[in-house]
PDB file of N, CA and C in Angstrom:
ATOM      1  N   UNK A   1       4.262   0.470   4.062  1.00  0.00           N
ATOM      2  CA  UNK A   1       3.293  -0.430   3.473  1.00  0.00           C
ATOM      3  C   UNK A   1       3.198  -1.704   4.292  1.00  0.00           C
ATOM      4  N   UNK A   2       2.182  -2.554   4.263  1.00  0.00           N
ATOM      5  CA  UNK A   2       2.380  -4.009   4.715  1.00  0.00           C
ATOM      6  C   UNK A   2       2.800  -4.752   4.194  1.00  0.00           C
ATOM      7  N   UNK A   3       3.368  -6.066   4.442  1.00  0.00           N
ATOM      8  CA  UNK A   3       4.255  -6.981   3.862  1.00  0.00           C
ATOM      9  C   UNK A   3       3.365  -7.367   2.853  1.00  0.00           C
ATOM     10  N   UNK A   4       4.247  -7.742   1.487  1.00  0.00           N
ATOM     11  CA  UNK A   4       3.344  -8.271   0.810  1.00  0.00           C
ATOM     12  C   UNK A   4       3.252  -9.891   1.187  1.00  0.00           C
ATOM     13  N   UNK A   5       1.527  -9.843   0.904  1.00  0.00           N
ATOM     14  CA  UNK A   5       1.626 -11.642   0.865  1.00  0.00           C
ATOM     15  C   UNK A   5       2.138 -12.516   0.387  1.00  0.00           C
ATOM     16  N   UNK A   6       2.376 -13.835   0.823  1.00  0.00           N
ATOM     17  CA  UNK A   6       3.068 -14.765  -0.137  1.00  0.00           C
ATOM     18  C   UNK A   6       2.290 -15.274  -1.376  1.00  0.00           C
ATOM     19  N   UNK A   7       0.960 -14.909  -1.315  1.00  0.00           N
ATOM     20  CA  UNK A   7       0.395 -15.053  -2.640  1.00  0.00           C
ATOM     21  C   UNK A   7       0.952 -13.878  -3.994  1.00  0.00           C
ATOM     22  N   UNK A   8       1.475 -13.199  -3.673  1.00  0.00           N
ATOM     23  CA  UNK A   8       1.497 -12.269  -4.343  1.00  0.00           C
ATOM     24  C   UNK A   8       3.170 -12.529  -4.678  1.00  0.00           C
ATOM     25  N   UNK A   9       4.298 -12.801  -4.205  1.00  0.00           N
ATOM     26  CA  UNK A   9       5.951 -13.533  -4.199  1.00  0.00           C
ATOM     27  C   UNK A   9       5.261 -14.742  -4.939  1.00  0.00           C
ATOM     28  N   UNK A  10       4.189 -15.301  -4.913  1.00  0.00           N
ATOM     29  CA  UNK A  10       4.867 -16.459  -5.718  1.00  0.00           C
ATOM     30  C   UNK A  10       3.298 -15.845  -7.138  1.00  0.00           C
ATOM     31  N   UNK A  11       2.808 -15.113  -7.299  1.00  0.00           N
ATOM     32  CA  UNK A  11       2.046 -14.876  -8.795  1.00  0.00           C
ATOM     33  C   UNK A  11       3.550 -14.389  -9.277  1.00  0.00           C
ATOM     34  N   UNK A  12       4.572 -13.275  -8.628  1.00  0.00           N
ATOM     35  CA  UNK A  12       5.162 -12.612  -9.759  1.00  0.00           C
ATOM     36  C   UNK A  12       6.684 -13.634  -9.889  1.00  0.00           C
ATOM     37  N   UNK A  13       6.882 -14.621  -8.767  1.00  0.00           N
ATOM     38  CA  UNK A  13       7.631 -16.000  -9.253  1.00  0.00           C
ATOM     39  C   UNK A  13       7.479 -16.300 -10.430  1.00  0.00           C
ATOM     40  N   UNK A  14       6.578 -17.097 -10.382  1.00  0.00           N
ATOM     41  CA  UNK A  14       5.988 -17.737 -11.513  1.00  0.00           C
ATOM     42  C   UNK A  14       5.456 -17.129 -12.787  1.00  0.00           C
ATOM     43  N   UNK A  15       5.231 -15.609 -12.639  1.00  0.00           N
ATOM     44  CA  UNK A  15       4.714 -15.015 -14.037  1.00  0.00           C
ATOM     45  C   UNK A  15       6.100 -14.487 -14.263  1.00  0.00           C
ATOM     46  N   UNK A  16       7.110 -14.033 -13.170  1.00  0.00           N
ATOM     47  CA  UNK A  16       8.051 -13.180 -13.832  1.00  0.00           C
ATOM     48  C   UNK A  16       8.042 -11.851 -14.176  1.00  0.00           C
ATOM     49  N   UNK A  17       6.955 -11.141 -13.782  1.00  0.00           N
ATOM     50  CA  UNK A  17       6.356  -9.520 -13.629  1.00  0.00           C
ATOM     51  C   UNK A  17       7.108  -9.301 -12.819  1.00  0.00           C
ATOM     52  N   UNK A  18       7.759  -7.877 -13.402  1.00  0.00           N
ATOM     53  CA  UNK A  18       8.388  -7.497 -12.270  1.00  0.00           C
ATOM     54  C   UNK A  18       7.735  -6.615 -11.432  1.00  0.00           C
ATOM     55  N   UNK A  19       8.168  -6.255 -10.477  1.00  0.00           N
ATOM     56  CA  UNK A  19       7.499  -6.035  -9.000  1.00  0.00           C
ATOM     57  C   UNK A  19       6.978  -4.533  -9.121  1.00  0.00           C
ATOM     58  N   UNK A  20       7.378  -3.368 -10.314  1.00  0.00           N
ATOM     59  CA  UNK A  20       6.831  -2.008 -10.758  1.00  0.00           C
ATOM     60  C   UNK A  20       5.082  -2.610 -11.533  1.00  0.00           C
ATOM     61  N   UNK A  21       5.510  -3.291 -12.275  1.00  0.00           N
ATOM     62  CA  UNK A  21       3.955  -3.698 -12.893  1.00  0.00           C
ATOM     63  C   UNK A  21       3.133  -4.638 -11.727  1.00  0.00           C
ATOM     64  N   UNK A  22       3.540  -5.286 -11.007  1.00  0.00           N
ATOM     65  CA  UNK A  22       2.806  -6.353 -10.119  1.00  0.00           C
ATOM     66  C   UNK A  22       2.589  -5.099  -8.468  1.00  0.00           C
ATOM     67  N   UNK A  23       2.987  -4.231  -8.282  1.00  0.00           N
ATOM     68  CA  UNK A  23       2.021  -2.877  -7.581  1.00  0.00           C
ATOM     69  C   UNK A  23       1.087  -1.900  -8.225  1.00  0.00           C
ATOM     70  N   UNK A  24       1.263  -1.881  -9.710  1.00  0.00           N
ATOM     71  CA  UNK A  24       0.834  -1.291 -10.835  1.00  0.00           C
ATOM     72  C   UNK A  24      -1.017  -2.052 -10.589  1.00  0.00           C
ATOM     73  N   UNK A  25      -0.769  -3.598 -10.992  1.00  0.00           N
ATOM     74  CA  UNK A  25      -1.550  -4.042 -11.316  1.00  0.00           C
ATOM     75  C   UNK A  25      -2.631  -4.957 -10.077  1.00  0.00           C
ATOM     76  N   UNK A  26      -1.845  -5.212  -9.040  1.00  0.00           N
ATOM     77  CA  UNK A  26      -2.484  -6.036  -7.749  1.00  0.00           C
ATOM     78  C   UNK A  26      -2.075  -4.736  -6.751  1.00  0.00           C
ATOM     79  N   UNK A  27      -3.243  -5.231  -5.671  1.00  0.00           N
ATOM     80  CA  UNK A  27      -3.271  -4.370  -4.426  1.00  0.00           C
ATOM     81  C   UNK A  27      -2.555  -4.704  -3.262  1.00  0.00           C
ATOM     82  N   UNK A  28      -1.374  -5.684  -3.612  1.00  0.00           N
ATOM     83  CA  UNK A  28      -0.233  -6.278  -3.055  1.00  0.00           C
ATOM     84  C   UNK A  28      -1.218  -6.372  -1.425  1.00  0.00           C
ATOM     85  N   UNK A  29      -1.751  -6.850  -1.413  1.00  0.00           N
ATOM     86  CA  UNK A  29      -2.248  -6.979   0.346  1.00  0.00           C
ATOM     87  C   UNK A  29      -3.292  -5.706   0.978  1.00  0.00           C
ATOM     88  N   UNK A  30      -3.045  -4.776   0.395  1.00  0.00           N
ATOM     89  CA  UNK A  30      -3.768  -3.786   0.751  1.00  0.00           C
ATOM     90  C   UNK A  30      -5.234  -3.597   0.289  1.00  0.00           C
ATOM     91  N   UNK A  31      -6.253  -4.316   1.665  1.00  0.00           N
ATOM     92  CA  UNK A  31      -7.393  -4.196   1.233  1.00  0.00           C
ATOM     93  C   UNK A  31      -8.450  -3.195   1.021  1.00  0.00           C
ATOM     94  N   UNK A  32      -7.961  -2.255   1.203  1.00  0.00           N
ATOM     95  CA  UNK A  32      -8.618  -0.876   1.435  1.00  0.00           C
ATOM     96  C   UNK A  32      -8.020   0.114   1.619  1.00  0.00           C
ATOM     97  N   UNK A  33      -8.036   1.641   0.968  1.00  0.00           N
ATOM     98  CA  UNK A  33      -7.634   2.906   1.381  1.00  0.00           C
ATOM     99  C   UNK A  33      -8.110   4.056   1.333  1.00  0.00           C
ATOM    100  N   UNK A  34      -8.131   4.932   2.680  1.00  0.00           N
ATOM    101  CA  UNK A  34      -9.010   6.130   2.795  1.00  0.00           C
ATOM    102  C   UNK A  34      -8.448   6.867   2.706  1.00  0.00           C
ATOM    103  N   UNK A  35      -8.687   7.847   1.717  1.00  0.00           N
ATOM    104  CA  UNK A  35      -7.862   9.401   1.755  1.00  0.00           C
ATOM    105  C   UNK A  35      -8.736  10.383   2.789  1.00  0.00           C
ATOM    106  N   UNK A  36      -8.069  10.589   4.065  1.00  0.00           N
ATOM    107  CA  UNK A  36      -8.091  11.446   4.899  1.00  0.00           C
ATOM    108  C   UNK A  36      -7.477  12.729   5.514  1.00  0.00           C
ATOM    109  N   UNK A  37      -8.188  13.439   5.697  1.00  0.00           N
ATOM    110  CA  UNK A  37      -7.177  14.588   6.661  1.00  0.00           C
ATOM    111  C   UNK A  37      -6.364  13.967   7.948  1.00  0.00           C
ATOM    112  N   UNK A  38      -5.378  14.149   7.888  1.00  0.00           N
ATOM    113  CA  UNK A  38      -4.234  13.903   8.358  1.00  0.00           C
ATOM    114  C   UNK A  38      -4.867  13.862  10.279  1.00  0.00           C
ATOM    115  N   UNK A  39      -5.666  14.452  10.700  1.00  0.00           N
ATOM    116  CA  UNK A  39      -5.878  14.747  11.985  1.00  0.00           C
ATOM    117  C   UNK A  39      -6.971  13.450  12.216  1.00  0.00           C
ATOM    118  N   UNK A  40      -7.600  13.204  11.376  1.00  0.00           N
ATOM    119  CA  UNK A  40      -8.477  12.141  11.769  1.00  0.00           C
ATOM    120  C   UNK A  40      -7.791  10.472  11.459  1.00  0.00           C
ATOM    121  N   UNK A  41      -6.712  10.272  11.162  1.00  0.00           N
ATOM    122  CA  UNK A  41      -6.665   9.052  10.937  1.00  0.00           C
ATOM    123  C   UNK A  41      -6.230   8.174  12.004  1.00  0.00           C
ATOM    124  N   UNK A  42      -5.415   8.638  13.118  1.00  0.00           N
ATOM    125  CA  UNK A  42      -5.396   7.921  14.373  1.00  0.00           C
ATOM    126  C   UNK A  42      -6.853   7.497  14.485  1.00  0.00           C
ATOM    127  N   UNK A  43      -7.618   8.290  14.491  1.00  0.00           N
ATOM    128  CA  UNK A  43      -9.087   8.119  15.144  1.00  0.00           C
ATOM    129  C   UNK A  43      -9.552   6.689  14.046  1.00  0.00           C
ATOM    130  N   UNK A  44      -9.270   6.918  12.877  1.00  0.00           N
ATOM    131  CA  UNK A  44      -9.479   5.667  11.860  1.00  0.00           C
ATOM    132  C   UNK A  44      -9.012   4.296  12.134  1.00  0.00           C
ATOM    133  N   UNK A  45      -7.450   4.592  12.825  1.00  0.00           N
ATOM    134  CA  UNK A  45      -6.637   2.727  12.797  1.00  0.00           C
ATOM    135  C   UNK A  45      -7.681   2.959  14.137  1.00  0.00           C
ATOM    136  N   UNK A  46      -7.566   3.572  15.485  1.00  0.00           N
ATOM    137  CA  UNK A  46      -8.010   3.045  16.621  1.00  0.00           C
ATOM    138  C   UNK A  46      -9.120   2.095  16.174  1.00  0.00           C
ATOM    139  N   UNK A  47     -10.144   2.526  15.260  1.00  0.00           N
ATOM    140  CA  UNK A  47     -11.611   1.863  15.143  1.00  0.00           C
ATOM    141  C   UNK A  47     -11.406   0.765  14.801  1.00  0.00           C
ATOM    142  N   UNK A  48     -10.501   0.704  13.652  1.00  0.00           N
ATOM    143  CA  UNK A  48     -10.000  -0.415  13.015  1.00  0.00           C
ATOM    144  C   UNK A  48      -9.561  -1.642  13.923  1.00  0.00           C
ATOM    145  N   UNK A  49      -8.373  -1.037  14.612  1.00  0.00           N
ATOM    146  CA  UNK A  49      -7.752  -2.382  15.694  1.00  0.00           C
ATOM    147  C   UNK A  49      -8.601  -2.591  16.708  1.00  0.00           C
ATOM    148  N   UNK A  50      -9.708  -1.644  16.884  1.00  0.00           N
ATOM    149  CA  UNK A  50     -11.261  -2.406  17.809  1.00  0.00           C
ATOM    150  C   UNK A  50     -11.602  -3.831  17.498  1.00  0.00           C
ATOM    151  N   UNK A  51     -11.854  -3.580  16.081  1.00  0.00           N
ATOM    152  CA  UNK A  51     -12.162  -5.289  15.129  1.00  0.00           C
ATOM    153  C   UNK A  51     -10.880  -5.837  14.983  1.00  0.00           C
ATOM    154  N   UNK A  52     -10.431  -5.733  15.541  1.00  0.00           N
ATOM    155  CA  UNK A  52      -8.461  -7.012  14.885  1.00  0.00           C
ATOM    156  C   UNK A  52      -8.331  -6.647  13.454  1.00  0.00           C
ATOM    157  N   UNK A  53      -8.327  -5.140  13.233  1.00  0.00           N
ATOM    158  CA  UNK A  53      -8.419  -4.749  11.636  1.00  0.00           C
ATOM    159  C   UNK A  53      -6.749  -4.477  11.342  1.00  0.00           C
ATOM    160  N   UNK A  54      -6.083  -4.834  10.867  1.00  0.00           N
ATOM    161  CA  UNK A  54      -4.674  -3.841  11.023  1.00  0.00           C
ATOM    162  C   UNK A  54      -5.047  -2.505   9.978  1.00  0.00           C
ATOM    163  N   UNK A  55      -4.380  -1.880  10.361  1.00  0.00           N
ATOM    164  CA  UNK A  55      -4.207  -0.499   9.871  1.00  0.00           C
ATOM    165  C   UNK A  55      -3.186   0.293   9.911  1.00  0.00           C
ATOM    166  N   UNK A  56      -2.714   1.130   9.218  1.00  0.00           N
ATOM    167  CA  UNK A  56      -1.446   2.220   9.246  1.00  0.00           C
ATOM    168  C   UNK A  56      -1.898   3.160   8.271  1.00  0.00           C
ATOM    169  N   UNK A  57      -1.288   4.358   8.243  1.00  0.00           N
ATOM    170  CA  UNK A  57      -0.816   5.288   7.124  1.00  0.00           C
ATOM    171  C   UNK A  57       0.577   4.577   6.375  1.00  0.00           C
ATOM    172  N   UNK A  58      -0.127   4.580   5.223  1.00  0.00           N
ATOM    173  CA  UNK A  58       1.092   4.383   4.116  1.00  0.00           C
ATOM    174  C   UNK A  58       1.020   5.373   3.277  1.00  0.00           C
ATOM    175  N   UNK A  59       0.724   6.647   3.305  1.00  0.00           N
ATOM    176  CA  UNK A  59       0.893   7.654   2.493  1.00  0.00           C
ATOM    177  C   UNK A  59       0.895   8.750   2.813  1.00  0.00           C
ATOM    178  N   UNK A  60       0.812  10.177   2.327  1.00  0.00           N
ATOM    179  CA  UNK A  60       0.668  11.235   2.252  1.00  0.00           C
ATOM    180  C   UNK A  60       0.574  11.793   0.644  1.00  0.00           C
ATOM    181  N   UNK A  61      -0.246  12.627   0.594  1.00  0.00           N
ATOM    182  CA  UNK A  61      -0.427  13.785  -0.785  1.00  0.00           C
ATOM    183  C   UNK A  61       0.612  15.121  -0.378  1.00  0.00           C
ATOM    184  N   UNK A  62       1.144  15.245  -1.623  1.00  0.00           N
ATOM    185  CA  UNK A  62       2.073  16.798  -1.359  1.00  0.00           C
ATOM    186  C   UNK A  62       1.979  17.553  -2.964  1.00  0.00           C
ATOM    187  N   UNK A  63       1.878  18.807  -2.187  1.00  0.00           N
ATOM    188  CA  UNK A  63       1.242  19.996  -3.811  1.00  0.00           C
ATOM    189  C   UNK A  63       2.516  19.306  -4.674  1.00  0.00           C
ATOM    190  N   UNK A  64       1.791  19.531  -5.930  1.00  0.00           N
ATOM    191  CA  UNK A  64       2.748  19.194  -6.860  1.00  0.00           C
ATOM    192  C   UNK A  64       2.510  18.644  -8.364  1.00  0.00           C
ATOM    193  N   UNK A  65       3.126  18.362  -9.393  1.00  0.00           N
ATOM    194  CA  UNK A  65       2.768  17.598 -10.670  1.00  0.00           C
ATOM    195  C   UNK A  65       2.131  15.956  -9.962  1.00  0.00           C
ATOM    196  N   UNK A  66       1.135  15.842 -10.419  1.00  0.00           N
ATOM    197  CA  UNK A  66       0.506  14.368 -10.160  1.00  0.00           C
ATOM    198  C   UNK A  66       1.699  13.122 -10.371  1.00  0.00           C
ATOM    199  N   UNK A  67       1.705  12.436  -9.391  1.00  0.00           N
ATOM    200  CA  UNK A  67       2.795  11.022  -9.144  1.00  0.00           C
ATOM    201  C   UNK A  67       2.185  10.539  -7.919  1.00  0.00           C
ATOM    202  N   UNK A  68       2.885   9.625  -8.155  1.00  0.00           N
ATOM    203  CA  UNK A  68       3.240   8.336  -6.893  1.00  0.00           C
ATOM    204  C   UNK A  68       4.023   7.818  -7.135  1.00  0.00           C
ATOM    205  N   UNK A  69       4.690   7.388  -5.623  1.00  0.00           N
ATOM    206  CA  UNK A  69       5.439   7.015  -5.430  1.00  0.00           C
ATOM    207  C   UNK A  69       6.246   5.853  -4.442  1.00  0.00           C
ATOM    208  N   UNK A  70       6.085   4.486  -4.654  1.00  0.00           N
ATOM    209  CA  UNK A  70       5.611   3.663  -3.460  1.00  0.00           C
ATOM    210  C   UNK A  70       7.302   3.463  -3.374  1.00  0.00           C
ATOM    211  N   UNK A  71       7.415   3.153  -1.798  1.00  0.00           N
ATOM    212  CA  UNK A  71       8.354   3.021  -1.431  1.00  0.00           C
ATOM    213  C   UNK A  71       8.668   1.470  -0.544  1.00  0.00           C
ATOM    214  N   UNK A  72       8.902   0.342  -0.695  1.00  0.00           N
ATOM    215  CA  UNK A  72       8.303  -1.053  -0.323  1.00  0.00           C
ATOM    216  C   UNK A  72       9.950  -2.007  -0.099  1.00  0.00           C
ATOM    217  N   UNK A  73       9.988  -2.912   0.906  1.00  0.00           N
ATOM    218  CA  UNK A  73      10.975  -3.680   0.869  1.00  0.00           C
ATOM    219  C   UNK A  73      11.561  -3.991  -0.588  1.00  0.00           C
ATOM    220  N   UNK A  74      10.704  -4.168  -1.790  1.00  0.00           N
ATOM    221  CA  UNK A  74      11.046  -4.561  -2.756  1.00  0.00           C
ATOM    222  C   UNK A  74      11.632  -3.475  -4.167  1.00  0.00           C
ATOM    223  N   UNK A  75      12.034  -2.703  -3.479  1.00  0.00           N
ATOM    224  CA  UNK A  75      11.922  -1.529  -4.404  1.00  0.00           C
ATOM    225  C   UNK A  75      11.398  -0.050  -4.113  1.00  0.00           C
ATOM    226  N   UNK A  76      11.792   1.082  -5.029  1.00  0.00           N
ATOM    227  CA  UNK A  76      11.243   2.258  -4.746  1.00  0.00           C
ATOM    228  C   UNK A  76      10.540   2.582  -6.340  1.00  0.00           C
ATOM    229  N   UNK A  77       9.330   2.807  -6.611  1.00  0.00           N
ATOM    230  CA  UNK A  77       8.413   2.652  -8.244  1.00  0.00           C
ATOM    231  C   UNK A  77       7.843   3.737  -7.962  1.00  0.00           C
ATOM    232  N   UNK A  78       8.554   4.695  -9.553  1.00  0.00           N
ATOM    233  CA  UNK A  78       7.630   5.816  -9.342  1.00  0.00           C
ATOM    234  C   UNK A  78       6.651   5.786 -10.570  1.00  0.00           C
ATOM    235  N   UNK A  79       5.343   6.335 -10.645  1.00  0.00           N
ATOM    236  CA  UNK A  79       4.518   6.128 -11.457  1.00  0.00           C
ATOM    237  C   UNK A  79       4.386   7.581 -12.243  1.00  0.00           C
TER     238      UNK A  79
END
């Protein structure tokens, strides 16, 4: 994932949410996400870091009972 912003360390400072509901509920920094086939997403960040966009894969889908599961400096939250 990307770091979360410091706007986002000091909403759950100050509210005291802990950090399962405050990924629950904010997009912790992450302004956008494309669910893609796995073969095209290099081709996605390249376009991206054309514009000074950052980009990464922070995920994958795997067969299974529906979850998520974020895995973040701050914790591992499964939904």
């Amino acid at each position: 994932l990307f770091a979360v912003p410091p706007l986002f360390r000091l909403i759950q400072k100050e509210s005291g949410t802990d950090w399962r509901e405050m990924y629950k509920v904010f997009n912790m920094g992450h302004r956008m996400e494309l669910y893609v086939r796995p073969d095209i997403a290099p081709r996605i960040i390249d376009i991206n870091r054309s514009f000074n966009i950052d980009a990464q894969i922070i995920g994958h889908i795997e067969e299974g009972p529906r979850s998520l599961i974020i895995h973040s400096d701050l914790g591992i939250f499964k939904y």
